[in-house]
Protein backbone atom coordinates (compact mmCIF):
# COMPACT_ATOMS: atom_id res chain seq x y z
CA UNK A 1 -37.54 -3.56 -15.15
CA UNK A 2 -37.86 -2.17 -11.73
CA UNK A 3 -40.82 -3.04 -9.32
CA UNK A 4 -42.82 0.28 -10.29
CA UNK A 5 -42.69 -0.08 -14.10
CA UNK A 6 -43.81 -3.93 -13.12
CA UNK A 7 -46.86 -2.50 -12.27
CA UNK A 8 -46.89 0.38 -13.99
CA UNK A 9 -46.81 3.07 -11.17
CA UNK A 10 -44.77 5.76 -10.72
CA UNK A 11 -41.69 5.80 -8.23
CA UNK A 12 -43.05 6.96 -4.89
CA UNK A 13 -42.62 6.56 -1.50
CA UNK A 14 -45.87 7.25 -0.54
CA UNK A 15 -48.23 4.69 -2.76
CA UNK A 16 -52.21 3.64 -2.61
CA UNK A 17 -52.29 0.14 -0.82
CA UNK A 18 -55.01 -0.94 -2.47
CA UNK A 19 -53.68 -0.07 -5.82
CA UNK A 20 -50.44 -1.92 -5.36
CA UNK A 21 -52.93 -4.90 -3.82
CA UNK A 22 -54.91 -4.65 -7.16
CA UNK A 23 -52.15 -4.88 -9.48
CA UNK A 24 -50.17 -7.90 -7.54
CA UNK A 25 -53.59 -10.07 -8.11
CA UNK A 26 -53.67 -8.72 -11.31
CA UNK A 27 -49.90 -9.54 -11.72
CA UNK A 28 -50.83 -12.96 -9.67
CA UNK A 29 -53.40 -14.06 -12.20
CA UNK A 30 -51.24 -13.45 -15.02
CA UNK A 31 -48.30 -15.25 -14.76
CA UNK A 32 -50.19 -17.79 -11.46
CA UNK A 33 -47.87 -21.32 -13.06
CA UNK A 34 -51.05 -22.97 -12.62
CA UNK A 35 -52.64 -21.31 -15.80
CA UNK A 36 -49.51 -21.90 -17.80
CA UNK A 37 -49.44 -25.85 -16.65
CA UNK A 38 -49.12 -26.74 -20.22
CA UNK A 39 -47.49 -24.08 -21.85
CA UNK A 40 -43.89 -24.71 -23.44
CA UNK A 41 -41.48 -25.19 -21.03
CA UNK A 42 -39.96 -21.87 -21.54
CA UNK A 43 -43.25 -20.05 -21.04
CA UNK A 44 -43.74 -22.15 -17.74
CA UNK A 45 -40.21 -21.21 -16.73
CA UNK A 46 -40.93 -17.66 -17.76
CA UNK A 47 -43.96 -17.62 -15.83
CA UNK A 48 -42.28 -18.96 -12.63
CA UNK A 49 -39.96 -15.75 -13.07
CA UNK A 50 -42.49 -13.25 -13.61
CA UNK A 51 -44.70 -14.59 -10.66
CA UNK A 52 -41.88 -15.01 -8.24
CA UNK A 53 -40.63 -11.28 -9.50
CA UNK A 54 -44.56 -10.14 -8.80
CA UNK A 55 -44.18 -11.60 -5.09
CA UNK A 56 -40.80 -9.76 -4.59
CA UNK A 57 -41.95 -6.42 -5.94
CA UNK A 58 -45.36 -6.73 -3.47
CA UNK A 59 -43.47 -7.61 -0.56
CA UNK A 60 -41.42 -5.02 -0.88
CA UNK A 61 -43.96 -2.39 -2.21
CA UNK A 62 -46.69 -2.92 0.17
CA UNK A 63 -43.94 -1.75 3.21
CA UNK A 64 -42.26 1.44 3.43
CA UNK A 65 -39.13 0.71 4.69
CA UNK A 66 -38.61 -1.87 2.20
CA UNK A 67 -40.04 0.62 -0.64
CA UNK A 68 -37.42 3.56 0.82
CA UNK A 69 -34.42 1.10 0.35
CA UNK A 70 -35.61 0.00 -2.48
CA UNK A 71 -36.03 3.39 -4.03
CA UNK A 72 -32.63 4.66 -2.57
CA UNK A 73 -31.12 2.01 -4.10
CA UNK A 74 -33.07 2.39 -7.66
CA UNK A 75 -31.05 5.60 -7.23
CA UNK A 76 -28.11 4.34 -5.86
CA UNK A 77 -27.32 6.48 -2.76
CA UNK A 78 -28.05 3.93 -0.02
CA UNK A 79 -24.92 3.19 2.15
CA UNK A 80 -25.52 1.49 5.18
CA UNK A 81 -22.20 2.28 6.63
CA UNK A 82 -23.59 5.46 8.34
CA UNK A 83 -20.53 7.01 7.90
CA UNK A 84 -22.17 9.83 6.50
CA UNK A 85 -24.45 10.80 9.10
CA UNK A 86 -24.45 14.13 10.74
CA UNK A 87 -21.98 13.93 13.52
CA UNK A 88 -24.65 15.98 15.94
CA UNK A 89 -27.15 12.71 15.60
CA UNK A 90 -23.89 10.57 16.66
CA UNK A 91 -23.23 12.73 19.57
CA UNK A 92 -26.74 12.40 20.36
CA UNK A 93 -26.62 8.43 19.42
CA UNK A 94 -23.76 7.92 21.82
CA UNK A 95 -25.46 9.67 24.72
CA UNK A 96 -28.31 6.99 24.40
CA UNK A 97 -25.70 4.57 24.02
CA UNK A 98 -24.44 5.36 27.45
CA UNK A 99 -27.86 5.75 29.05
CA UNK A 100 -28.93 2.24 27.60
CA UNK A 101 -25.31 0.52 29.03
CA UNK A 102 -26.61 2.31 32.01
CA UNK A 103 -30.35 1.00 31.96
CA UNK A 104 -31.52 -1.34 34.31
CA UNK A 105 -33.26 -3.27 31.66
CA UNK A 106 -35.49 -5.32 34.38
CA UNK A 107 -37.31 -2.33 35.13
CA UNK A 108 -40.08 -2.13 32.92
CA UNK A 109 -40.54 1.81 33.65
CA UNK A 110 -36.94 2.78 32.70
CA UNK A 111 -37.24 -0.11 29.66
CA UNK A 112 -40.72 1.90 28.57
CA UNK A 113 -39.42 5.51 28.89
CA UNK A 114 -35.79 4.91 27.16
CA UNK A 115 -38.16 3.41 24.18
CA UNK A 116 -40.35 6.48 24.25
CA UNK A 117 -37.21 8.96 24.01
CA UNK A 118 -36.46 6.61 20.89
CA UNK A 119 -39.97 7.12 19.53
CA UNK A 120 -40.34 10.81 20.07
CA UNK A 121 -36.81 11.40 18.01
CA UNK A 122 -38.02 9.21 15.64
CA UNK A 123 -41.52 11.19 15.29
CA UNK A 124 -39.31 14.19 15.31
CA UNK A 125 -37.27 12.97 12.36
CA UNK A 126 -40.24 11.95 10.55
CA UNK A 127 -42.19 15.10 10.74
CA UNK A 128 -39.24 17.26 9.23
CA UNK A 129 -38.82 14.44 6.32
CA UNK A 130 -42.48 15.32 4.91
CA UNK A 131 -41.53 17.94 2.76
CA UNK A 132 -38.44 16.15 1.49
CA UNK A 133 -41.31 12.85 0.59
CA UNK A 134 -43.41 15.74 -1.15
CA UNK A 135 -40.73 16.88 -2.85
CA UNK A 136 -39.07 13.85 -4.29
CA UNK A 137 -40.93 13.90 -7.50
CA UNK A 138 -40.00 17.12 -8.48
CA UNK A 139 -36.60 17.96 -7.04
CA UNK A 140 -35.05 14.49 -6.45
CA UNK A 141 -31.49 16.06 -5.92
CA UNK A 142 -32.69 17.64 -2.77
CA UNK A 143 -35.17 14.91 -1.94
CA UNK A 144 -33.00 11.93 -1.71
CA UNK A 145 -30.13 12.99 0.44
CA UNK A 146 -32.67 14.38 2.75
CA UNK A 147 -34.73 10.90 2.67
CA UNK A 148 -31.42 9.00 3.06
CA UNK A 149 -30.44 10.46 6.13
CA UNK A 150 -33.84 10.03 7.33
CA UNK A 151 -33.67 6.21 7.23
CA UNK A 152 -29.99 5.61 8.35
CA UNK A 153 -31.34 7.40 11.55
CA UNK A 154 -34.21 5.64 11.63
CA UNK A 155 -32.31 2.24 11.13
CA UNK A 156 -30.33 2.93 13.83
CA UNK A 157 -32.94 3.97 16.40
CA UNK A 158 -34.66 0.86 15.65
CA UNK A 159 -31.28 -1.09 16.74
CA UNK A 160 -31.27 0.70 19.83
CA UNK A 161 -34.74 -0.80 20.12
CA UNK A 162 -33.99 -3.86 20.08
CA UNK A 163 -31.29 -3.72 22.34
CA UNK A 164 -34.04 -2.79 25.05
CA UNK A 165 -36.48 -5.63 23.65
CA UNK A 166 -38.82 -2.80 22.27
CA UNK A 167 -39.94 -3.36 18.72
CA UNK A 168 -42.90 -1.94 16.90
């Protein structure tokens, strides 16, 4: 059972916080071990499981980079190696490579405007991935590759953010 059919929502990567919030106390009250303290040990066990399986599936759930992964990987897709990105985004992840060897990182200015040339690629990226999040119900097969590449980029802007000492 995935983390969706757990609580009975359908696969998305855009979800209703305070749904998902509703069903993990939901979830929480159901299989809490306190209200199975003297159930059979294989209930208690059980509802250990299911409670520590309803923690995992909020945490990841409730944030959408954990939810993307998650659903890339309920499709299996997801290679970190980035060995399939598109070799213009390399080119263009090597020249920031370069500028930040070159960045003087104790100048806050330079620090602040490299991280804002991060953002506004990453804004860029995310803007053209809309249609493919819209999509992914419907047309999955052009969806997910298009939402894969989206967050290999994005994982590696956000290394080149921490390299700086910029995080969100």
């Amino acid at each position: 059972m995935n983390y969706f059919e757990f609580y009975d929502m359908d696969i998305s990567f855009e979800i209703d916080g305070a749904e998902l919030r509703n069903k993990y106390i939901s979830m929480s009250k159901k299989y809490h071990p306190d209200h199975h303290a003297e159930a059979d040990p294989n209930e208690l066990m059980d509802a250990l499981q299911q409670s520590s399986f309803n923690n995992q599936a909020y945490k990841t759930l409730k944030d959408e980079d954990l939810r993307m992964r998650y659903i890339l990987e309920l499709h299996d897709i997801l290679d970190d190696s980035g060995a399939s990105l598109p070799q213009n985004f390399l080119m263009e992840m090597m020249d920031l490579n370069e500028e930040l060897m070159e960045l003087n990182t104790n100048d806050k200015k330079n620090v602040l405007a490299f991280g804002k040339k991060i953002e506004d690629i990453h804004r860029q990226l995310r803007e053209k991935l809309k249609p493919a999040l819209l999509g992914y119900p419907t047309n999955p097969e052009q969806s997910l590759p298009q939402i894969k590449d989206y967050y290999l980029k994005k994982k590696y802007l956000e290394r080149l953010r921490e390299n700086i000492g910029v995080t969100d």
